[in-house]
PDB file of N, CA and C in Angstrom:
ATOM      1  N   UNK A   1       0.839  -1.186   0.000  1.00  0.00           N
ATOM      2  CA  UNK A   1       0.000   0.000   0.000  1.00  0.00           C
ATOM      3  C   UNK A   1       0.879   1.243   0.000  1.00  0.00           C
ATOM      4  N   UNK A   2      -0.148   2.142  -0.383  1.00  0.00           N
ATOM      5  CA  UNK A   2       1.129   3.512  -0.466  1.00  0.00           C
ATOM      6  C   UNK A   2       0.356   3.931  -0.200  1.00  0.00           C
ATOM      7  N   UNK A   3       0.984   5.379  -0.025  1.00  0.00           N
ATOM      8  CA  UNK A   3       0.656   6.695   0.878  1.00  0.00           C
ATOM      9  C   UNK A   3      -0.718   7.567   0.087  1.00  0.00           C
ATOM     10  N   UNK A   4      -1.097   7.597   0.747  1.00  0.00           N
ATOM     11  CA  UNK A   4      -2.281   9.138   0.153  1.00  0.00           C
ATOM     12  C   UNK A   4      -2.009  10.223   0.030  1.00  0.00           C
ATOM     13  N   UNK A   5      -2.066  11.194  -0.950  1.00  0.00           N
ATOM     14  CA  UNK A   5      -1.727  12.147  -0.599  1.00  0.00           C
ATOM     15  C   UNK A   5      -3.508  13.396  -0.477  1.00  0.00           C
ATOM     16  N   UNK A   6      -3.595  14.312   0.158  1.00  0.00           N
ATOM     17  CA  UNK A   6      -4.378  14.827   0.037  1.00  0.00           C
ATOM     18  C   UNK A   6      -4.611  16.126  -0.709  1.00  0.00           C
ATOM     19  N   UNK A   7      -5.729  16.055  -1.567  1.00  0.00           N
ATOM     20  CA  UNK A   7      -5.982  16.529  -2.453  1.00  0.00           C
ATOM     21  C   UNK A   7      -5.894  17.938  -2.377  1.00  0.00           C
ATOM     22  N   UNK A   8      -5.642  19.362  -2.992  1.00  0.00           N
ATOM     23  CA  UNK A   8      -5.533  20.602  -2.372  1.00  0.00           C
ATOM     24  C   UNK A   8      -7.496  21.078  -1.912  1.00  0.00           C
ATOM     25  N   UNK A   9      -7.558  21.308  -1.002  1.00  0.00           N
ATOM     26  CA  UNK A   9      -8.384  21.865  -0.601  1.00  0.00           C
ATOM     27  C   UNK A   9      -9.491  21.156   0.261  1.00  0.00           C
ATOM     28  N   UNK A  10      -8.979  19.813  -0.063  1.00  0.00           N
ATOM     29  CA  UNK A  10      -9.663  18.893   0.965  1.00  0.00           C
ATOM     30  C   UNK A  10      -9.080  18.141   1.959  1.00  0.00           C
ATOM     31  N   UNK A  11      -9.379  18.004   3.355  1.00  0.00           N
ATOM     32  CA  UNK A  11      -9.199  17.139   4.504  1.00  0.00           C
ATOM     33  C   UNK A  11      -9.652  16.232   4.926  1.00  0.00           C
ATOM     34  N   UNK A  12      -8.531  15.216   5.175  1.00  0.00           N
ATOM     35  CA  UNK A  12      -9.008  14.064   5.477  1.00  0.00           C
ATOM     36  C   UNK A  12      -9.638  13.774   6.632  1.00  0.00           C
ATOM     37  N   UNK A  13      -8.879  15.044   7.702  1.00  0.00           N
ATOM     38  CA  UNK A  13      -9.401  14.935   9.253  1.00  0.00           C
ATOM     39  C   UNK A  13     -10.561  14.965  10.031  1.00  0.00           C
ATOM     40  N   UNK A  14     -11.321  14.099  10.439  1.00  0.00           N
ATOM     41  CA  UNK A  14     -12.561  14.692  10.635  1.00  0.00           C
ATOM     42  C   UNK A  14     -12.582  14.914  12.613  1.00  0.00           C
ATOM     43  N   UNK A  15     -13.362  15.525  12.825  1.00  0.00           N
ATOM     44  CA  UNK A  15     -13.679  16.402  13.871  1.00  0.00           C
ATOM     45  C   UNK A  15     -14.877  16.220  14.236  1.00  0.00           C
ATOM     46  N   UNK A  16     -15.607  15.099  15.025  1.00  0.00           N
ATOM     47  CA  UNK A  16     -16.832  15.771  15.768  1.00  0.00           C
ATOM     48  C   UNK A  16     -17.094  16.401  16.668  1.00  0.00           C
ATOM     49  N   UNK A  17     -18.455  16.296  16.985  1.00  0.00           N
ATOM     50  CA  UNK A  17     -18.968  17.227  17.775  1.00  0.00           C
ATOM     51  C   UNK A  17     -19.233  16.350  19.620  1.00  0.00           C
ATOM     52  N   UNK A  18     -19.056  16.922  20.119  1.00  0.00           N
ATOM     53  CA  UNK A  18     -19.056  16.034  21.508  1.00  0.00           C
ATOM     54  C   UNK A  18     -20.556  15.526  21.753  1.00  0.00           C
ATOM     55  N   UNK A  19     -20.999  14.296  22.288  1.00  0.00           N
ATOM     56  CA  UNK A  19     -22.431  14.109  22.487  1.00  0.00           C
ATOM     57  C   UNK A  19     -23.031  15.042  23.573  1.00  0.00           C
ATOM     58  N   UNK A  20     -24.241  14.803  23.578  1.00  0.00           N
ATOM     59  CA  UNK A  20     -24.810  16.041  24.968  1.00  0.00           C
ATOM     60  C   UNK A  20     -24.963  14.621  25.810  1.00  0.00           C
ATOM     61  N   UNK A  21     -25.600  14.777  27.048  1.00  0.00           N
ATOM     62  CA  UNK A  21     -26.021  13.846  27.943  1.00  0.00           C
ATOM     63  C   UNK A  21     -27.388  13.483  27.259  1.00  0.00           C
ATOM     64  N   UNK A  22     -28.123  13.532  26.678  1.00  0.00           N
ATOM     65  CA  UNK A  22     -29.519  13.035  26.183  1.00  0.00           C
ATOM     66  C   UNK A  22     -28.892  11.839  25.231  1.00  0.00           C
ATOM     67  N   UNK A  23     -27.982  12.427  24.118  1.00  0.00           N
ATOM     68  CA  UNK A  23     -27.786  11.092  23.381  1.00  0.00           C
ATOM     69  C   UNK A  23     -26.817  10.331  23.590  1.00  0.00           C
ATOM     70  N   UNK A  24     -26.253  10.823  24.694  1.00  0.00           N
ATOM     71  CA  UNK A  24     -25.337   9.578  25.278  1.00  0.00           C
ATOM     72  C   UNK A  24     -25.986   8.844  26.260  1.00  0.00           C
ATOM     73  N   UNK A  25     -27.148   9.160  26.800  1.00  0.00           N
ATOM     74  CA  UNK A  25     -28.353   8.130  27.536  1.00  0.00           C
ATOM     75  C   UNK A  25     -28.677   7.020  25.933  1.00  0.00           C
ATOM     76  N   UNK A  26     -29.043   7.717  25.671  1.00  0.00           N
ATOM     77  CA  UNK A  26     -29.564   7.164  24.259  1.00  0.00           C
ATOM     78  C   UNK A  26     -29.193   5.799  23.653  1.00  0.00           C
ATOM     79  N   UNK A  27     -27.887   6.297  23.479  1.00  0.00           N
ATOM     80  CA  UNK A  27     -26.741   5.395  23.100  1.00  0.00           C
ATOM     81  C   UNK A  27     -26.306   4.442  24.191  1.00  0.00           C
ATOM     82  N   UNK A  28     -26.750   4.607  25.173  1.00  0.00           N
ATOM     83  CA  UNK A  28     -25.995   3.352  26.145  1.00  0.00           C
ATOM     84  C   UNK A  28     -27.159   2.324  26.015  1.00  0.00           C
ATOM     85  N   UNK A  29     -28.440   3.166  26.420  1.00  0.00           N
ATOM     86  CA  UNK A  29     -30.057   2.199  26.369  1.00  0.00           C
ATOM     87  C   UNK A  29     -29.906   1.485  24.865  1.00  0.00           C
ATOM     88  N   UNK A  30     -29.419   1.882  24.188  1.00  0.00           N
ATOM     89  CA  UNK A  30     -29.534   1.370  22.963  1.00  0.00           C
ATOM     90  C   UNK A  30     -28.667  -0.361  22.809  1.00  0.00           C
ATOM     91  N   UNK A  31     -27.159   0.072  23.328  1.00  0.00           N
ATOM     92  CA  UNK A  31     -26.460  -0.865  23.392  1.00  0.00           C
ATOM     93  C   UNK A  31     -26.490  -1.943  24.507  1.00  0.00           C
ATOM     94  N   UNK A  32     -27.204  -1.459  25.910  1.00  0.00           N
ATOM     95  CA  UNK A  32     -27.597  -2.654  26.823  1.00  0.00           C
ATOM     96  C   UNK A  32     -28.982  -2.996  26.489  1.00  0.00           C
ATOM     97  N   UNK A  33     -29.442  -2.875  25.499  1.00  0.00           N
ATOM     98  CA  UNK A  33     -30.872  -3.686  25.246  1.00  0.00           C
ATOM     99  C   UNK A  33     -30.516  -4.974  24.047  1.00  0.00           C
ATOM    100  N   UNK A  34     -28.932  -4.292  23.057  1.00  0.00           N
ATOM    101  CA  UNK A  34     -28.409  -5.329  22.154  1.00  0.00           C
ATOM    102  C   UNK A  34     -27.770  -6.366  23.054  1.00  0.00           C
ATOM    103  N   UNK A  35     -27.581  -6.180  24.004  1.00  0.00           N
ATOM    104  CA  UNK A  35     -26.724  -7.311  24.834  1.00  0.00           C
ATOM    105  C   UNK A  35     -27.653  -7.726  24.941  1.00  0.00           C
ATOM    106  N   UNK A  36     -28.900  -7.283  25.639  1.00  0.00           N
ATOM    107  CA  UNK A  36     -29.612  -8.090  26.399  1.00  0.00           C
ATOM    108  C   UNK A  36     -30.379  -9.084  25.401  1.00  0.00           C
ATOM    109  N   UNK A  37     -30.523  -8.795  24.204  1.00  0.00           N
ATOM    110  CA  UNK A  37     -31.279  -9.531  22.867  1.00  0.00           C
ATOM    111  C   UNK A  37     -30.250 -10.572  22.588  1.00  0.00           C
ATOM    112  N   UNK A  38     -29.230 -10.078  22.276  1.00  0.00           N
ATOM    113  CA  UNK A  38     -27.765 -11.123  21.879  1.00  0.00           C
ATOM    114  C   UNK A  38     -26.851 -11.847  23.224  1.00  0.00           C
ATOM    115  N   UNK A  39     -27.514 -12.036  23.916  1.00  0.00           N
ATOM    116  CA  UNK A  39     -26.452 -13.093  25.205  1.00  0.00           C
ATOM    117  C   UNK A  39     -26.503 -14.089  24.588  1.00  0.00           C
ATOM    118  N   UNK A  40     -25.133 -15.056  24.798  1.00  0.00           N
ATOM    119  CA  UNK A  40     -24.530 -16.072  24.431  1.00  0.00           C
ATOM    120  C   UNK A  40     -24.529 -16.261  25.253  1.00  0.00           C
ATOM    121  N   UNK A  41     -24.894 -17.740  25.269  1.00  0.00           N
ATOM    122  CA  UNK A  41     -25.321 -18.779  26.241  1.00  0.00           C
ATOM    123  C   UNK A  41     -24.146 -19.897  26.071  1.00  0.00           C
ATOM    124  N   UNK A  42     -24.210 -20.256  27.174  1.00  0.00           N
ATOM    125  CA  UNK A  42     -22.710 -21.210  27.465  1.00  0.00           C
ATOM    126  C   UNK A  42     -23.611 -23.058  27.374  1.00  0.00           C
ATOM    127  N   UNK A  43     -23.043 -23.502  26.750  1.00  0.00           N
ATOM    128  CA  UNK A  43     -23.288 -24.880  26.735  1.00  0.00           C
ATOM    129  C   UNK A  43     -22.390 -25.759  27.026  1.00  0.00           C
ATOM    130  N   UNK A  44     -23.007 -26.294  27.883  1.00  0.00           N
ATOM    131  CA  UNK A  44     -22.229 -27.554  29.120  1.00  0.00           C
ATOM    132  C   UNK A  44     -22.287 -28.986  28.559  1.00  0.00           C
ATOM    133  N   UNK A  45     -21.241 -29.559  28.324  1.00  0.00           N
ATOM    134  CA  UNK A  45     -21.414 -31.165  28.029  1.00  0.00           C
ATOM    135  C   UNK A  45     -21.148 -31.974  29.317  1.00  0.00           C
ATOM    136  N   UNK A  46     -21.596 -33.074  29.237  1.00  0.00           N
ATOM    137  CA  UNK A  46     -21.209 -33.857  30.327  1.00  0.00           C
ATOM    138  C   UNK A  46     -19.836 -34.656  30.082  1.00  0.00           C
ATOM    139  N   UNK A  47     -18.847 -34.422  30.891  1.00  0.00           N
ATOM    140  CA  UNK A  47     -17.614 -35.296  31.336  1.00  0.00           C
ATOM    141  C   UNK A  47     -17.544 -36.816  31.050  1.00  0.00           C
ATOM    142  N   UNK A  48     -18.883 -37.627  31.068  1.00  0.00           N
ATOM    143  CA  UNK A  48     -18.559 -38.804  30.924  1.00  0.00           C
ATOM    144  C   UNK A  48     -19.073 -39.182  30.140  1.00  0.00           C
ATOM    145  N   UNK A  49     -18.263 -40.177  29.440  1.00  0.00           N
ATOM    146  CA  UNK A  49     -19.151 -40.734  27.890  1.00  0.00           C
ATOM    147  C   UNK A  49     -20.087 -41.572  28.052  1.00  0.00           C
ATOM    148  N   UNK A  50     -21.425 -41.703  27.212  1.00  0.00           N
ATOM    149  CA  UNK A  50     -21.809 -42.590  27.554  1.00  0.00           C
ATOM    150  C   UNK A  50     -22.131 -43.412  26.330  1.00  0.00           C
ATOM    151  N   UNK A  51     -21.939 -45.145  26.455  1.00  0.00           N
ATOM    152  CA  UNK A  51     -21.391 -45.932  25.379  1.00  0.00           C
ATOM    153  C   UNK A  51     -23.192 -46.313  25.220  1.00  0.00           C
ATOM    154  N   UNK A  52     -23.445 -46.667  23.775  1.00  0.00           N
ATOM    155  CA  UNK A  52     -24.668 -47.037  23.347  1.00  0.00           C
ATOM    156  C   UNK A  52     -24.639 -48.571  23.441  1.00  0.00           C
TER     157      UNK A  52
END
């Protein structure tokens, strides 16, 4: 890969804007409701074989 160079008059850098406290509530409710939909569940085998 090689280098980029940037074009005259345009930047690559971007800059946002800080969240307020409303959408950073937002954003957390958002992401502990995806956990709570997507938990992975652990499945246990049993230790001893059992012969047919």
């Amino acid at each position: 890969m090689g280098f980029i160079k940037e074009p005259k008059g345009v930047d690559f850098v971007i800059q946002s804007e800080p969240l307020t406290d409303e959408e950073r509530k937002e954003i957390s409710k958002h992401i502990a409701a995806y956990k709570k939909r997507n938990k992975k569940t652990v499945n246990t085998r049993s230790k001893t074989k059992q012969h047919s």
